[in-house]
C-alpha atoms as a PDB file:
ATOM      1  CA  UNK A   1      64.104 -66.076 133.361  1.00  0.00           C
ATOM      2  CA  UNK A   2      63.939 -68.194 136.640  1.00  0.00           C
ATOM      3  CA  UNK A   3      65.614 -71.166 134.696  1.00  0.00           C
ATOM      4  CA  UNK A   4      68.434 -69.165 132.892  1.00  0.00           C
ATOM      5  CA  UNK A   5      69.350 -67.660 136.231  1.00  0.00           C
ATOM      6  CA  UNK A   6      69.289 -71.449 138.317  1.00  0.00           C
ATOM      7  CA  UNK A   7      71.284 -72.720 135.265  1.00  0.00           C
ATOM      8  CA  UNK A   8      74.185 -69.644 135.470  1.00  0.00           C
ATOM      9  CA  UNK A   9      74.529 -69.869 139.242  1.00  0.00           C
ATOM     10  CA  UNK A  10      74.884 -73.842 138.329  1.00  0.00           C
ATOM     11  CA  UNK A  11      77.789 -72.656 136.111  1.00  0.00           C
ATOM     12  CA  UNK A  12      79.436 -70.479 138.449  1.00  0.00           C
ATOM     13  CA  UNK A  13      78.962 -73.262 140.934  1.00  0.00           C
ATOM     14  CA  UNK A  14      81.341 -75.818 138.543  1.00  0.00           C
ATOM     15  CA  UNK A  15      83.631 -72.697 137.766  1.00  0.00           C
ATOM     16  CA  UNK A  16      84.087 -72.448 141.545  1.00  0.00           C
ATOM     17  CA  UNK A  17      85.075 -76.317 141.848  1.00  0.00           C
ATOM     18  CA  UNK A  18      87.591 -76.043 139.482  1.00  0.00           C
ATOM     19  CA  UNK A  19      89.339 -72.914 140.763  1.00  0.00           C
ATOM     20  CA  UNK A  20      89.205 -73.977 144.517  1.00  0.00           C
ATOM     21  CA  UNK A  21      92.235 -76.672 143.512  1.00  0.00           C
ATOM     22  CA  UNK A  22      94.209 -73.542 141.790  1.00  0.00           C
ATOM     23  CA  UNK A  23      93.443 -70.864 144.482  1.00  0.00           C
ATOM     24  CA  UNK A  24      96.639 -71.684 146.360  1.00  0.00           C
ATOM     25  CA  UNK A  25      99.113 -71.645 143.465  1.00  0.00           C
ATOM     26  CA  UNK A  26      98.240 -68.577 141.461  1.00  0.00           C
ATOM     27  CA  UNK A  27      97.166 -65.102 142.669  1.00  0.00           C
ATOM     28  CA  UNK A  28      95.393 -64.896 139.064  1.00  0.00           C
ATOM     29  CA  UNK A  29      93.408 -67.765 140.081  1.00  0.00           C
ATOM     30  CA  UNK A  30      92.382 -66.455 143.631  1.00  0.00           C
ATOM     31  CA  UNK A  31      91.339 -63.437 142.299  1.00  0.00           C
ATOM     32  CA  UNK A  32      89.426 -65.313 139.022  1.00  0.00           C
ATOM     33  CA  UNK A  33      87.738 -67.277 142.260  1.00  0.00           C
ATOM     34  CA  UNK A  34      86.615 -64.082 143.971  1.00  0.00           C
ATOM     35  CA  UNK A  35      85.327 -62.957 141.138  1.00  0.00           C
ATOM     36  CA  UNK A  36      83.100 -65.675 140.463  1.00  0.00           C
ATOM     37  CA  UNK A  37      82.729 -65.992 143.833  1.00  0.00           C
ATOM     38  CA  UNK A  38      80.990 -62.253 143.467  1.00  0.00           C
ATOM     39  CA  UNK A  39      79.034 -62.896 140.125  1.00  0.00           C
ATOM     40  CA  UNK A  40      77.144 -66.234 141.912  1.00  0.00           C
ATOM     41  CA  UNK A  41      75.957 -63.930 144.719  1.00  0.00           C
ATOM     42  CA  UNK A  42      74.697 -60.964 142.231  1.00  0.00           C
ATOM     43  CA  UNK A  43      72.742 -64.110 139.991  1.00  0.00           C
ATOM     44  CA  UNK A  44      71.487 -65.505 143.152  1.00  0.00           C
ATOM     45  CA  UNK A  45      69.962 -62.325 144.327  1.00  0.00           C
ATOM     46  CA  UNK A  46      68.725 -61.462 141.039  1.00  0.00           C
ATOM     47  CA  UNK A  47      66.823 -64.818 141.376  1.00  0.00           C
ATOM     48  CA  UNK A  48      65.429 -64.174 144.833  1.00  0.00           C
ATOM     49  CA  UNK A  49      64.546 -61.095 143.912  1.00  0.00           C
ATOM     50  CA  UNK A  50      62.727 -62.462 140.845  1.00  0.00           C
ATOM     51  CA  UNK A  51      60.752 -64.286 143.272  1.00  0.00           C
ATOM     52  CA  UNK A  52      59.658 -61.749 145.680  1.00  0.00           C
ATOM     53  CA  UNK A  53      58.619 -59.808 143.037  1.00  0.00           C
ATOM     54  CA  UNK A  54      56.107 -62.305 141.890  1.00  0.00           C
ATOM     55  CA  UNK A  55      54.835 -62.975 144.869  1.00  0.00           C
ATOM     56  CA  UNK A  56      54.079 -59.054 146.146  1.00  0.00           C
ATOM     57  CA  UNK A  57      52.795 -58.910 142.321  1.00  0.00           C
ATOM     58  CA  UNK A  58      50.144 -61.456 143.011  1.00  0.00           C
ATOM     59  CA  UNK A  59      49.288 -59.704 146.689  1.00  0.00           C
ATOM     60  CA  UNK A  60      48.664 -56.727 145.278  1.00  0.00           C
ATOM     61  CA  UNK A  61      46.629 -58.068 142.114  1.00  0.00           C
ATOM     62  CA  UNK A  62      44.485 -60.094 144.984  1.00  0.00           C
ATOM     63  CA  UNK A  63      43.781 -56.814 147.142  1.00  0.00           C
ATOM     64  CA  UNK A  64      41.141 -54.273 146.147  1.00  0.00           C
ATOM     65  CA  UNK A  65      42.084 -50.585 144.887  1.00  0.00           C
ATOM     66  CA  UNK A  66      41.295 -47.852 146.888  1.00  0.00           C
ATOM     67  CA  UNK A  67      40.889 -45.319 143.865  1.00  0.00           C
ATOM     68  CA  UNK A  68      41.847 -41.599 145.516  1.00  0.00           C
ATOM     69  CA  UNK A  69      39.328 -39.408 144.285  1.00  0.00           C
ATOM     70  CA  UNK A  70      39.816 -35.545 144.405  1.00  0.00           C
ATOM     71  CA  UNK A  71      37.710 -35.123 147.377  1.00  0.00           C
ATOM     72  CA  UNK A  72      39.506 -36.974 149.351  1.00  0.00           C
ATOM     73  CA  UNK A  73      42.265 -34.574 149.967  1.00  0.00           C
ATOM     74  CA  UNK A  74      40.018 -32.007 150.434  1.00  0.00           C
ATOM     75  CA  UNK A  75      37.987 -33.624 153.672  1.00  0.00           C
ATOM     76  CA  UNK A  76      39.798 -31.604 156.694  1.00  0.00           C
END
């Protein structure tokens, strides 16, 4: 998943260079730009997201449980 999203924000990234050089003549092309300019920033937080959910995956796999028994509510 990590790879597919790196390689689409790659592709947004070589869309982007070849818009910048149209941006100025066409108000198609700035708007094509922005919108590209919008997908690259949903992929790349898609991606970091991806990664902080693996890591506060393995945190909680490392800590211990604390099964809640029905006692436990009961102990005022």
């Amino acid at each position: 998943m990590e790879k597919k999203l790196t390689q689409q924000i790659k592709e947004k990234e070589i869309q982007l260079a070849k818009l910048k050089e149209h941006i100025e003549k066409s108000s198609i092309c700035s708007d094509l730009y922005n919108k590209v300019v919008l997908e690259k920033a949903i992929l790349k937080k898609e991606l970091e997201d991806l990664k902080k959910n693996k890591i506060v995956i393995n945190i909680k796999n490392f800590l211990p449980r604390k099964k809640t028994l029905i006692c436990d509510y009961f102990k005022k």
